[in-house]
Protein backbone atom coordinates (compact mmCIF):
# COMPACT_ATOMS: atom_id res chain seq x y z
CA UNK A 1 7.03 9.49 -37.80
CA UNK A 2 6.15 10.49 -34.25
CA UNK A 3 8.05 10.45 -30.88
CA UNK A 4 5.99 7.31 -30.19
CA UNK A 5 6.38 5.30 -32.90
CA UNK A 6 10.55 5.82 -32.85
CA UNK A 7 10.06 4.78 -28.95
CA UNK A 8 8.36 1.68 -29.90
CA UNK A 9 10.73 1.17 -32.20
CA UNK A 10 13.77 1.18 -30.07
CA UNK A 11 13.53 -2.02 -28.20
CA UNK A 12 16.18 -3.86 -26.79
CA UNK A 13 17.37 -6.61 -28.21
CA UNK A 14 19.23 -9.73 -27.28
CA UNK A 15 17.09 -10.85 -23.90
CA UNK A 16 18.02 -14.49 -23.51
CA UNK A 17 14.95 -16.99 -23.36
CA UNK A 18 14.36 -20.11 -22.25
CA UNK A 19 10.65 -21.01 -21.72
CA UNK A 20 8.30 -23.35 -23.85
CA UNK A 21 7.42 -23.00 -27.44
CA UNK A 22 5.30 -20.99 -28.40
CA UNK A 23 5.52 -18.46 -25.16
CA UNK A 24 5.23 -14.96 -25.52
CA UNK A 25 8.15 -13.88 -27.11
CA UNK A 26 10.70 -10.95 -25.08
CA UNK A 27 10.14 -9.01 -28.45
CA UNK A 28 6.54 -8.73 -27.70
CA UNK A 29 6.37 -8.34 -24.58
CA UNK A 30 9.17 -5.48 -24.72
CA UNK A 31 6.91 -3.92 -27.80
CA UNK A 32 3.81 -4.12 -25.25
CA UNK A 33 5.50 -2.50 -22.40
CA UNK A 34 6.89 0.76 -24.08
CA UNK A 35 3.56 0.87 -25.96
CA UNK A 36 1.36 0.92 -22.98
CA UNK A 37 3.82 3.04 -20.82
CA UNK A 38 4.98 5.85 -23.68
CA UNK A 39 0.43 6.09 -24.15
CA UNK A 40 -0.02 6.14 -19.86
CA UNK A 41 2.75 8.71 -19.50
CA UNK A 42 2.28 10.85 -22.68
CA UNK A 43 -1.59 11.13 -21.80
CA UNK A 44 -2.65 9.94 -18.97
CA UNK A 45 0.00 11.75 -16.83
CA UNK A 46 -0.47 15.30 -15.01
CA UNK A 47 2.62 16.96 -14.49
CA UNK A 48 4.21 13.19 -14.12
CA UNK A 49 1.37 11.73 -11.75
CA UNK A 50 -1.92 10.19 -11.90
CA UNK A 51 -5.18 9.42 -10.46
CA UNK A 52 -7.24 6.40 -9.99
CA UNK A 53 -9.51 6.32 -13.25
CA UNK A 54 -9.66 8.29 -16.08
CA UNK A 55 -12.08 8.36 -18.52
CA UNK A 56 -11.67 6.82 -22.00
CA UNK A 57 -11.64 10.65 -23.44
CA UNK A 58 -10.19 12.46 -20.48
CA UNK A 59 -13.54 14.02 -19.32
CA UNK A 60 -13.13 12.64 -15.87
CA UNK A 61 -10.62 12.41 -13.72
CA UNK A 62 -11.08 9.91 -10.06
CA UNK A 63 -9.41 9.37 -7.38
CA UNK A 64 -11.02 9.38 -4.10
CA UNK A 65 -14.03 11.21 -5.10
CA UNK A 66 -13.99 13.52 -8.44
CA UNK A 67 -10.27 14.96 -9.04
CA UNK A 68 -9.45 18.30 -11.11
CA UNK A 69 -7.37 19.03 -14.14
CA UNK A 70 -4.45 20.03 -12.29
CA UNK A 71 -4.54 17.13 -9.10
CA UNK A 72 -2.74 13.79 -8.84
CA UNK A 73 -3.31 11.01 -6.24
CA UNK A 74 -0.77 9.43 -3.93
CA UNK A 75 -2.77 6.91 -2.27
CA UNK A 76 -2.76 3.42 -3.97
CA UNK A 77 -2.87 2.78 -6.98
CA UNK A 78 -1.76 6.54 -8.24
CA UNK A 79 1.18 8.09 -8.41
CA UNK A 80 4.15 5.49 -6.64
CA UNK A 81 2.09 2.92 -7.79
CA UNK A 82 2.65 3.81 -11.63
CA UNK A 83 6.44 5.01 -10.40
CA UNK A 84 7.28 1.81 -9.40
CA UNK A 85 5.66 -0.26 -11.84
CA UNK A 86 7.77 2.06 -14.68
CA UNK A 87 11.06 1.03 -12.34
CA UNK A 88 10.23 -2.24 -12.76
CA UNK A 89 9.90 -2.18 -16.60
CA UNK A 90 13.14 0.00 -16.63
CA UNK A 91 15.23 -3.43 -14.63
CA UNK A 92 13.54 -5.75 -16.77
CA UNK A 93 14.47 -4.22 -20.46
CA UNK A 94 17.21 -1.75 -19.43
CA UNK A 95 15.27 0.84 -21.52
CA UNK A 96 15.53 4.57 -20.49
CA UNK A 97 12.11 5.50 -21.15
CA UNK A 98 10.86 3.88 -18.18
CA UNK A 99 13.54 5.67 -15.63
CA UNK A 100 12.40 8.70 -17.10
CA UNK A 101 8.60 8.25 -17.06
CA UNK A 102 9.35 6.74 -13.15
CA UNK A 103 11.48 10.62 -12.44
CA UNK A 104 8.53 12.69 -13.71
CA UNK A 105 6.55 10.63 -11.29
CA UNK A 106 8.90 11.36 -8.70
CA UNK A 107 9.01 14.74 -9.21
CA UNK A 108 5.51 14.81 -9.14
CA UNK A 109 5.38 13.53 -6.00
CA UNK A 110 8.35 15.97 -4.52
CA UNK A 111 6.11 19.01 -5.11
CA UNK A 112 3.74 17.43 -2.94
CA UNK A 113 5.69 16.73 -0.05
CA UNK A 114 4.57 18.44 3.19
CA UNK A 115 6.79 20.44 5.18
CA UNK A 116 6.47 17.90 7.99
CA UNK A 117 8.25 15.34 5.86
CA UNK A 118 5.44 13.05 4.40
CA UNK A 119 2.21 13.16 2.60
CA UNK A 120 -1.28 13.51 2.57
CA UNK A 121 -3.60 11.55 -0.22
CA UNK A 122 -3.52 13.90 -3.00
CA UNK A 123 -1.50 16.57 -4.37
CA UNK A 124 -2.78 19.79 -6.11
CA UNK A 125 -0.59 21.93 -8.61
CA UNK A 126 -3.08 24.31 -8.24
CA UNK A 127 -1.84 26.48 -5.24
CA UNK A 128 -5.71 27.67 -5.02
CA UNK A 129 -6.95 24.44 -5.21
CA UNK A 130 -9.57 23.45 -2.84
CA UNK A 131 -7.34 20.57 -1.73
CA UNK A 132 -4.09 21.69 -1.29
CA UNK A 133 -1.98 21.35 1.11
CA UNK A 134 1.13 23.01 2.78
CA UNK A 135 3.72 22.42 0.73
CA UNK A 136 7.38 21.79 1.64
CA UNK A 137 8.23 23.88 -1.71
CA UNK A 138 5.90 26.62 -0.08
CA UNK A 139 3.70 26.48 -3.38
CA UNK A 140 0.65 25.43 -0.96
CA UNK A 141 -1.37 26.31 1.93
CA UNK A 142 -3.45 24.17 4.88
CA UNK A 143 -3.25 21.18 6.04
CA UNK A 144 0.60 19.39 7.28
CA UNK A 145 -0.42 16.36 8.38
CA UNK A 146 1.78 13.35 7.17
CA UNK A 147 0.10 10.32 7.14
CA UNK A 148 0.51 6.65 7.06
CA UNK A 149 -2.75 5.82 6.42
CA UNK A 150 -3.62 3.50 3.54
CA UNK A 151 0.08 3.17 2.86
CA UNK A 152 0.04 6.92 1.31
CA UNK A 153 3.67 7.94 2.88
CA UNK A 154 5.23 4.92 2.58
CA UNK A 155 4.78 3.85 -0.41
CA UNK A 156 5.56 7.49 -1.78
CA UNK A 157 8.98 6.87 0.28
CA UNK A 158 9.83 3.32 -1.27
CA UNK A 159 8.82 4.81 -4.68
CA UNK A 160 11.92 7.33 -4.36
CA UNK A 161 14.22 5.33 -2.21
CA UNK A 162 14.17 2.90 -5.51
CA UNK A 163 14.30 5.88 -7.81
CA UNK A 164 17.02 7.57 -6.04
CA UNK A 165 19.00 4.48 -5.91
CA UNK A 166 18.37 3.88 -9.98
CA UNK A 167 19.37 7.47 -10.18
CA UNK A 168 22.66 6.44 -8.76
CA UNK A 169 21.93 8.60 -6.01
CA UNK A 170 22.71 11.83 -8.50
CA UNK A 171 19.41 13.26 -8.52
CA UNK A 172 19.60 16.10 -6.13
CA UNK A 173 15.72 17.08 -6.00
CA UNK A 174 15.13 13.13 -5.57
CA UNK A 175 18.01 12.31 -2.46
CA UNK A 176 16.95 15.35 -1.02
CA UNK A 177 12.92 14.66 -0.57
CA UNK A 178 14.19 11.47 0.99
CA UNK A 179 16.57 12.55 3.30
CA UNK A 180 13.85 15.14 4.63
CA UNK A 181 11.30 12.63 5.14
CA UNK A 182 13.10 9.95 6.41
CA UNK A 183 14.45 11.41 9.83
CA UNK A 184 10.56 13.01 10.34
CA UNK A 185 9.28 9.18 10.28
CA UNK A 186 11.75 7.81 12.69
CA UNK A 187 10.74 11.12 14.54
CA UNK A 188 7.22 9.72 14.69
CA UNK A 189 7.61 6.60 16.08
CA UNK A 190 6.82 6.24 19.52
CA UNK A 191 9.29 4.81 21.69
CA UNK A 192 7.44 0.95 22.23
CA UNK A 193 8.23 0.77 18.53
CA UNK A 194 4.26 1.83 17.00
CA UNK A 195 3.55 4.23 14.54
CA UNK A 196 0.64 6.94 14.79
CA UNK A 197 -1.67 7.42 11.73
CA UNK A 198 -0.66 10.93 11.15
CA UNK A 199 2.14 13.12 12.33
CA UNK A 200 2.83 16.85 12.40
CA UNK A 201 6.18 16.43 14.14
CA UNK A 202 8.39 14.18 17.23
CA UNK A 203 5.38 11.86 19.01
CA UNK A 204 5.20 12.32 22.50
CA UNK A 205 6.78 9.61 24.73
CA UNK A 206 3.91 7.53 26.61
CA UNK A 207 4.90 4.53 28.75
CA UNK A 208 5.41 1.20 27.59
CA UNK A 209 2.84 -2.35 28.58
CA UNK A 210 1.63 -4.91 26.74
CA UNK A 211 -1.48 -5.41 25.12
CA UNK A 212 -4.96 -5.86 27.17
CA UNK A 213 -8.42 -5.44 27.63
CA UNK A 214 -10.18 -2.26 28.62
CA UNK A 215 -12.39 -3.13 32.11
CA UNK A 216 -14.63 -0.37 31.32
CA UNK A 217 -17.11 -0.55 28.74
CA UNK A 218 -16.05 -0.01 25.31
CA UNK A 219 -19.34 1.10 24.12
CA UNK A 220 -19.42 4.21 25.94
CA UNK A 221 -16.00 4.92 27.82
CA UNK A 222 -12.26 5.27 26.91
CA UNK A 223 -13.34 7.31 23.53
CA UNK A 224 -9.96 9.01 22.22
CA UNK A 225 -10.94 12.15 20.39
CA UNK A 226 -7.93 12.04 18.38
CA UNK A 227 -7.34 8.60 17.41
CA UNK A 228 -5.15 9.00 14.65
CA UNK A 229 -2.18 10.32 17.15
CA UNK A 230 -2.17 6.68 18.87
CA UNK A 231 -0.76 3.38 18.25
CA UNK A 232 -1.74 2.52 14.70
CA UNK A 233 -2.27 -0.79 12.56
CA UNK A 234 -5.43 0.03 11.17
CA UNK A 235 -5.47 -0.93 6.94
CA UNK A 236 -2.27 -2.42 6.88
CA UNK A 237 0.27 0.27 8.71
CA UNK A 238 2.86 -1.81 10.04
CA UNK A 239 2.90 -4.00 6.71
CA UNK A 240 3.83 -0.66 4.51
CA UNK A 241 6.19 1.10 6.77
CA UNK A 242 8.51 -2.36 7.67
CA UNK A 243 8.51 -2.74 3.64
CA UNK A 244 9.87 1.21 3.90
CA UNK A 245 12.49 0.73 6.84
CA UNK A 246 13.51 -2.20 4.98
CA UNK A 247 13.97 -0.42 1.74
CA UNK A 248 15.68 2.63 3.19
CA UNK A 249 18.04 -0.04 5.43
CA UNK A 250 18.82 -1.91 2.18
CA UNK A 251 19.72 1.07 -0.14
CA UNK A 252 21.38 3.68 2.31
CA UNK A 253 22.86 1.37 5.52
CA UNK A 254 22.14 3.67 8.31
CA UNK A 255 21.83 1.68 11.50
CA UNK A 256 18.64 3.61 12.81
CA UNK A 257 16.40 2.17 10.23
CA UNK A 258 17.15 -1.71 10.95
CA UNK A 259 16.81 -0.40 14.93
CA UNK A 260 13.03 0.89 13.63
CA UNK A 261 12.11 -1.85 11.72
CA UNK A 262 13.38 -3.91 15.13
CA UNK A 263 11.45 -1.86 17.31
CA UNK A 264 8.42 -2.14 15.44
CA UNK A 265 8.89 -6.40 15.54
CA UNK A 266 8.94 -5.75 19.03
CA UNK A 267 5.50 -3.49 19.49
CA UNK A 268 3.83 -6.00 17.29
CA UNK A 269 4.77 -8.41 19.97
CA UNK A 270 3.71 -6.75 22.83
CA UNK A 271 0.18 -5.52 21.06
CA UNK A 272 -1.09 -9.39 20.64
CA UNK A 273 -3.82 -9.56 22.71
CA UNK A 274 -3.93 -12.19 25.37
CA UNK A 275 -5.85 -15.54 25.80
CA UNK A 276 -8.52 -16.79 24.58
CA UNK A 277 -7.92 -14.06 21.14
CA UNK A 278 -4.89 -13.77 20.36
CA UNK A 279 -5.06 -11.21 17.84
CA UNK A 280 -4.45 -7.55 16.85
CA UNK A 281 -6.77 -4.47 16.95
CA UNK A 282 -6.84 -1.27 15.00
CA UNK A 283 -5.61 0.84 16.74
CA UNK A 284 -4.46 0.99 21.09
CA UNK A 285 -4.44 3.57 23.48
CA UNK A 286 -1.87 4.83 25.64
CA UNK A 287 -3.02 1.73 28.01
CA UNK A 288 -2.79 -0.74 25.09
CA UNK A 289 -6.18 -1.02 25.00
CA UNK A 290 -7.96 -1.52 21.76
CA UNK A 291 -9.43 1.86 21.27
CA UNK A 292 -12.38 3.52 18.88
CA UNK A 293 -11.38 5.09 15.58
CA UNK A 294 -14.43 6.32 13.30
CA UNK A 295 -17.43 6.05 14.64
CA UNK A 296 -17.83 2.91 12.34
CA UNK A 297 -14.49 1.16 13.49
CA UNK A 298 -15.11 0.02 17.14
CA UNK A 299 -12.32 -1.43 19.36
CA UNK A 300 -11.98 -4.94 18.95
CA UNK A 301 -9.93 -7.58 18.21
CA UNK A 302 -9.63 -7.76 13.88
CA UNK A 303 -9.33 -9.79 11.86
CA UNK A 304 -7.45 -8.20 8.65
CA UNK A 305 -5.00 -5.92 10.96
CA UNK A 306 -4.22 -9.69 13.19
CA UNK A 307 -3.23 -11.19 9.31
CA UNK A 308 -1.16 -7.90 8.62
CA UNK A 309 0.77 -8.18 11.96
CA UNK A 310 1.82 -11.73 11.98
CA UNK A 311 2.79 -11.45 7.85
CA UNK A 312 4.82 -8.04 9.27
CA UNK A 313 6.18 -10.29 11.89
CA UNK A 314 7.68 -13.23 9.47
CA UNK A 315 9.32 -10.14 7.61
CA UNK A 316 11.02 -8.80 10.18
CA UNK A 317 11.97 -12.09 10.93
CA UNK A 318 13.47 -12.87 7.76
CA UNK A 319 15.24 -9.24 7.71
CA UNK A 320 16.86 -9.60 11.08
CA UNK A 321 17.44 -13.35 10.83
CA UNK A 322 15.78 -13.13 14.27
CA UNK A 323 13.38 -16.07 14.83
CA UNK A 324 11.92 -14.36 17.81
CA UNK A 325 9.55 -12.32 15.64
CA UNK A 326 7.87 -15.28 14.55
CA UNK A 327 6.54 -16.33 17.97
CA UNK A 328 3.35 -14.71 17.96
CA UNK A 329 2.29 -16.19 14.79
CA UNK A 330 1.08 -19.95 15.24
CA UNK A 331 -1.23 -18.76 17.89
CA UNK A 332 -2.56 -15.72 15.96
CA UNK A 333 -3.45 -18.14 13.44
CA UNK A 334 -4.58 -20.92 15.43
CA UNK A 335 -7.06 -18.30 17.28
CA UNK A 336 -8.32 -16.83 13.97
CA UNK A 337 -8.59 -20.79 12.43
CA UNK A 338 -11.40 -21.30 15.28
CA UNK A 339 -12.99 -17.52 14.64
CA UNK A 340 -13.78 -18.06 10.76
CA UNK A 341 -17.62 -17.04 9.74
CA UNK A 342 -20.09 -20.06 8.46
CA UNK A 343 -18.99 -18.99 5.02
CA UNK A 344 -15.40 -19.59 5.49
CA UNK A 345 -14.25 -15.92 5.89
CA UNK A 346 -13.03 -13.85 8.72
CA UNK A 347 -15.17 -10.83 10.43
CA UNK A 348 -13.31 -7.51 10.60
CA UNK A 349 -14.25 -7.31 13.77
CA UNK A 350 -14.51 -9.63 16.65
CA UNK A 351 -15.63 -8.39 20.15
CA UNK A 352 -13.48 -8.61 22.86
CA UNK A 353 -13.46 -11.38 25.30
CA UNK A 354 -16.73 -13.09 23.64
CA UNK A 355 -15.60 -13.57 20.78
CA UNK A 356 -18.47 -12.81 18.56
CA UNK A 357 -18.61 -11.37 15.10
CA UNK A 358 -19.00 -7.84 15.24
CA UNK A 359 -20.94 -5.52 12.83
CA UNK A 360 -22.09 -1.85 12.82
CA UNK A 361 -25.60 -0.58 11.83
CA UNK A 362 -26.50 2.84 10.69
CA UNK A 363 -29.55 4.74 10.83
CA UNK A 364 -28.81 8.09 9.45
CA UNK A 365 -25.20 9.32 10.48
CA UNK A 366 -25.55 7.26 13.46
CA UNK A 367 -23.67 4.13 14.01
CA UNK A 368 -24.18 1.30 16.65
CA UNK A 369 -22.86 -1.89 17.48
CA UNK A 370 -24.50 -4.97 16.36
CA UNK A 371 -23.80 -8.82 16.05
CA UNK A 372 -26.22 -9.05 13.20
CA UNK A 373 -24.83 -8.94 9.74
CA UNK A 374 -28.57 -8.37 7.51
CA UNK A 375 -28.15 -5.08 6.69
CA UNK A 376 -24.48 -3.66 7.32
CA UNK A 377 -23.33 -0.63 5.37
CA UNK A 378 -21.85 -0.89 2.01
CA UNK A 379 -19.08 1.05 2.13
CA UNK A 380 -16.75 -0.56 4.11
CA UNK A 381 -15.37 -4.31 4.24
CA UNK A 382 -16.71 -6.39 7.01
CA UNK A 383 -15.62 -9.43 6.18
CA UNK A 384 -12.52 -10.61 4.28
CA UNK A 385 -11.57 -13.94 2.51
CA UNK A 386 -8.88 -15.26 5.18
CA UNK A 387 -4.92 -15.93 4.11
CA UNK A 388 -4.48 -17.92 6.76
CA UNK A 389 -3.13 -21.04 4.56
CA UNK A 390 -0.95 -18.51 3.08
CA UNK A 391 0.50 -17.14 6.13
CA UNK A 392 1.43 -20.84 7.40
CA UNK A 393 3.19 -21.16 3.99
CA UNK A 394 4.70 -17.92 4.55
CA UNK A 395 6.14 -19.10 8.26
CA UNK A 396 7.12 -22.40 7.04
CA UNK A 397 9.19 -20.52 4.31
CA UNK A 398 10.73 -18.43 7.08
CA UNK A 399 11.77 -20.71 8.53
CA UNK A 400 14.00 -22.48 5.61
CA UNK A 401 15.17 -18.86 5.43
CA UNK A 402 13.41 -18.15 2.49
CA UNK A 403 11.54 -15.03 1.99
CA UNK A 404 7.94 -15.25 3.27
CA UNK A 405 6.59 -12.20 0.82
CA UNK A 406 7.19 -14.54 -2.05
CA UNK A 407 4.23 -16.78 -0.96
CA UNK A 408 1.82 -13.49 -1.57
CA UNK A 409 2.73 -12.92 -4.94
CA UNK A 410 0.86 -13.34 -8.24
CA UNK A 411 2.30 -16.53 -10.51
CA UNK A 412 3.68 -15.51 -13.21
CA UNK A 413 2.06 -17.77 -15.98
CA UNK A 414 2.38 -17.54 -19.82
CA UNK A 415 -1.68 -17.76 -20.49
CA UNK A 416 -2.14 -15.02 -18.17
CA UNK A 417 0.81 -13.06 -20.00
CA UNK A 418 -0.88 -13.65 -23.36
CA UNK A 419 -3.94 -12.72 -22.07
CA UNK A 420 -2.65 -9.59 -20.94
CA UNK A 421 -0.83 -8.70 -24.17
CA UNK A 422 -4.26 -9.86 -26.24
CA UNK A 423 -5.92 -6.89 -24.30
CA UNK A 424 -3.62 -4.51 -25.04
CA UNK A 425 -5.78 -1.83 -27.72
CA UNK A 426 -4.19 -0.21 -30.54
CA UNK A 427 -3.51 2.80 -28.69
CA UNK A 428 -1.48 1.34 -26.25
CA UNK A 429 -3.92 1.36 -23.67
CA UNK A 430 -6.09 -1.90 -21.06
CA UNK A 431 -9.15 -0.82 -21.10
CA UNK A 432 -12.05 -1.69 -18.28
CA UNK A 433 -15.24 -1.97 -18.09
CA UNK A 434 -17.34 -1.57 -14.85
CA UNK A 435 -19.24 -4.76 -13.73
CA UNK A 436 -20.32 -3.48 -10.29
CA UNK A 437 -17.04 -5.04 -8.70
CA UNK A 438 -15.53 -2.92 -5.73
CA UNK A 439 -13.28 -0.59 -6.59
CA UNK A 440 -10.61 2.03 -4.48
CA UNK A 441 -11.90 4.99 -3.62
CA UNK A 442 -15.97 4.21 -4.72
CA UNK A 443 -16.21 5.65 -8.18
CA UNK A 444 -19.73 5.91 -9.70
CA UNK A 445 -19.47 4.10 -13.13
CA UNK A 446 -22.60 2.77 -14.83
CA UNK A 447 -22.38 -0.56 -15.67
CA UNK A 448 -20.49 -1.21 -18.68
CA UNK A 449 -18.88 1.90 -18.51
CA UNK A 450 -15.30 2.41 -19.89
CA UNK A 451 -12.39 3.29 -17.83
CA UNK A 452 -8.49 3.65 -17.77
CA UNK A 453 -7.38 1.90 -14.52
CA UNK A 454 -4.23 2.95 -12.85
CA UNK A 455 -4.22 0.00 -10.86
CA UNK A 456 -4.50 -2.71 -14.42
CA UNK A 457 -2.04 -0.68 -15.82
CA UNK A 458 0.66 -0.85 -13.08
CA UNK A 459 -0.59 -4.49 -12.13
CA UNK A 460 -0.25 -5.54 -16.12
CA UNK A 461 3.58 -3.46 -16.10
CA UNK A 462 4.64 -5.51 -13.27
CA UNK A 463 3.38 -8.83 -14.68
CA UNK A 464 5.19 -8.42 -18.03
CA UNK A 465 9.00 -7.19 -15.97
CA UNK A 466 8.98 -10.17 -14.04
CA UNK A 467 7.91 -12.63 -16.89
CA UNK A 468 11.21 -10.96 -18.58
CA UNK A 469 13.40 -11.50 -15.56
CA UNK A 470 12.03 -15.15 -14.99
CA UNK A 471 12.31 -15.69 -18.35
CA UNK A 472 15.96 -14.81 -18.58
CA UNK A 473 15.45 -11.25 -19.66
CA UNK A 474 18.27 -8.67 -18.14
């Protein structure tokens, strides 16, 4: 009998249950859970973390772009992505497994953290790999900047602030990552309450204003070489790191993280832009003018950083019990109402002061502004199915002092639970196919082509733990 098979056969028992007949049983979906997690973490895993895709028989390995034998990813969905989808089996069955799949992940991820207290998007146990980095263990070499881009640091840092506190605080390899990184974060935030995209050490203080428009022209003046040291919100920034300084107030009580997450609320504020568009850009400049980042991402008011903000802003509200976070949000959503596309959905990019929907053309490496949306590049989202009814469910449930993230989340429904058990193979594993959709990171899959999906996998573990809990599991 195999390691796997006495796993599998150790489930725990006694769940209550109280749904309809014929529901998915907690038996099953227990038996499902350690199946798929003890096949993901016995052979899926490197050294505890993972990449984006894998192929059916291991021959290739994807994250963003082709990864080797001996990397791991950290951006979404890799490596805290699978960690916390194992921590949430592990509070809906009790089961050990899961904690300990969840610490190899977390020690994964400790071996990649950089000496300047955060991460970068991959990690390579390979000291000579071509993509390592420098190290805090001082197993690497190159590159130290932390970054907050695509959510890569913090959701690293809410992965172990939730595994340290299911550790009971006892791990000392896991406490002490986080109590390196943490004080380097709050050492990056700038003192108006924004985060940069990257950081190497303490931001420099620049003055404090609120949001405006540049009068010079944005096509060809107030270019900021290095972008990624200013005021960020570009792919969701402020939503991540307010989940983090929420976590990390919630498990460990230190009054500088809830004065963070404040300060932050209070940036967000001042970075609406004024009348007639009262939205969010990007990314500002020491002004708090909207400012170019790649040459693709112009400044302008947008359209999925403005939905970020105000959702940021009803959390913060909710947190704090504060109401006065919320202010900026009926007019960020009345202004983005009146800005939706012909076809219902929102432009990432909307120019400033006219209004109009913004595109960029390329011819070569070249990009240039256009308003014409015929031929746009394919590798980057210009336009984005709005949440705008979802963020005025989200306010109205702040303010019955409910929580607003509840709005966002996937129902929990018992056909889509038995659909996601039905798909579960014989080894354990969810198996995809490609069908041309668009997926992280850009992998080339012929169509029909079978893949292992770190993202399915984590999205399916989460799915079954809550059905437990609602379900009356532990």
């Amino acid at each position: 009998m195999t390691v796997r098979t006495l796993l599998i056969g150790s489930l725990a028992s006694g769940l209550g249950w109280g749904v309809c007949q014929g529901a998915p049983s907690a038996d099953e979906v227990n038996a499902a859970l350690l199946k798929a997690a003890v096949y993901f973490h016995g052979e899926v895993a490197v050294e505890g973390g993972y990449v984006y895709y894998v192929s059916p028989d291991f021959s290739r390995r994807l994250g963003e772009g082709k990864a080797s034998s001996t990397e791991i990813w950290v951006q979404s969905p890799g490596t805290p992505t699978v960690g916390m989808a194992y921590l949430s089996a592990y509070k809906a069955t009790g089961q050990k497994f899961f904690l300990k799949a969840a610490t190899d992940a977390g020690r994964a991820l400790v071996y990649g953290q950089l000496e300047s207290g955060g991460w970068r998007n991959s990690i390579d146990f390979d000291s000579k790999g071509p993509r390592v980095d420098q190290y805090r263990n001082g197993k690497g070499r190159g590159k130290n900047y932390s970054t907050l881009d695509d959510g890569i640091t913090q959701e690293a840092l809410t992965f172990l602030i939730r595994l340290d506190e299911a550790l009971n605080f006892e791990d000392e390899e896991i406490h002490g990552a986080v109590e390196y990184a943490l004080p380097r974060l709050l050492a990056a935030q700038f003192p108006n309450g924004a985060f940069p995209q990257v950081w190497l050490g303490p931001v420099k203080t620049q003055g404090e204003m609120p949001a405006s428009f540049p009068d010079y022209d944005w096509r060809t003046e107030g270019r900021i070489k290095e972008y990624w040291d200013q005021y960020t919100l570009n792919d969701g920034l402020a939503g991540t790191v307010s989940r983090l300084l929420i976590e990390a107030d919630r498990v460990y009580g230190k009054p500088e993280y809830r004065a963070a997450l404040e300060k932050l609320g209070h940036f967000l504020i001042s970075a609406q832009l004024p009348e007639p568009q009262r939205g969010w850009a990007q990314q500002y400049g020491p002004e708090m003018h909207p400012i170019w980042a790649r040459a693709f991402e112009p400044p302008a008011v947008s359209g999925r950083e403005s939905e970020d903000a105000m959702k940021t802003l009803l959390r913060i509200a909710h947190y704090t019990g504060d109401e006065s976070y919320m202010a900026p949000v009926v007019a960020g959503v009345k202004y983005l109402e009146s800005s939706l596309l012909p076809d219902g959905r929102l432009a990432r990019y909307y120019e400033m002061e006219t209004n109009r929907p913004l595109y960029m053309e390329r011819s070569g490496k070249v990009y240039s502004p256009t308003f014409d949306d015929s031929n746009l590049p394919d590798h980057y989202g210009w336009k984005t199915a709005p949440e705008l009814d979802l963020i005025k469910d989200a306010y109205r449930a702040a303010t019955r002092g409910e929580d607003p993230d509840r709005v966002f989340e996937s129902p929990v429904t018992q056909d889509g639970v038995k659909a996601i058990l039905d798909s579960l193979d014989s080894e354990g594993r969810w198996v995809s196919r490609y069908d041309g959709e668009l997926l992280t990171g850009q992998p080339k899959f012929a169509n029909g082509e079978a893949y292992i999906n770190s993202a399915v996998f984590a999205g399916n573990v989460e799915m079954l733990s809550r059905y437990l809990i609602l379900a009356g599991g532990q």
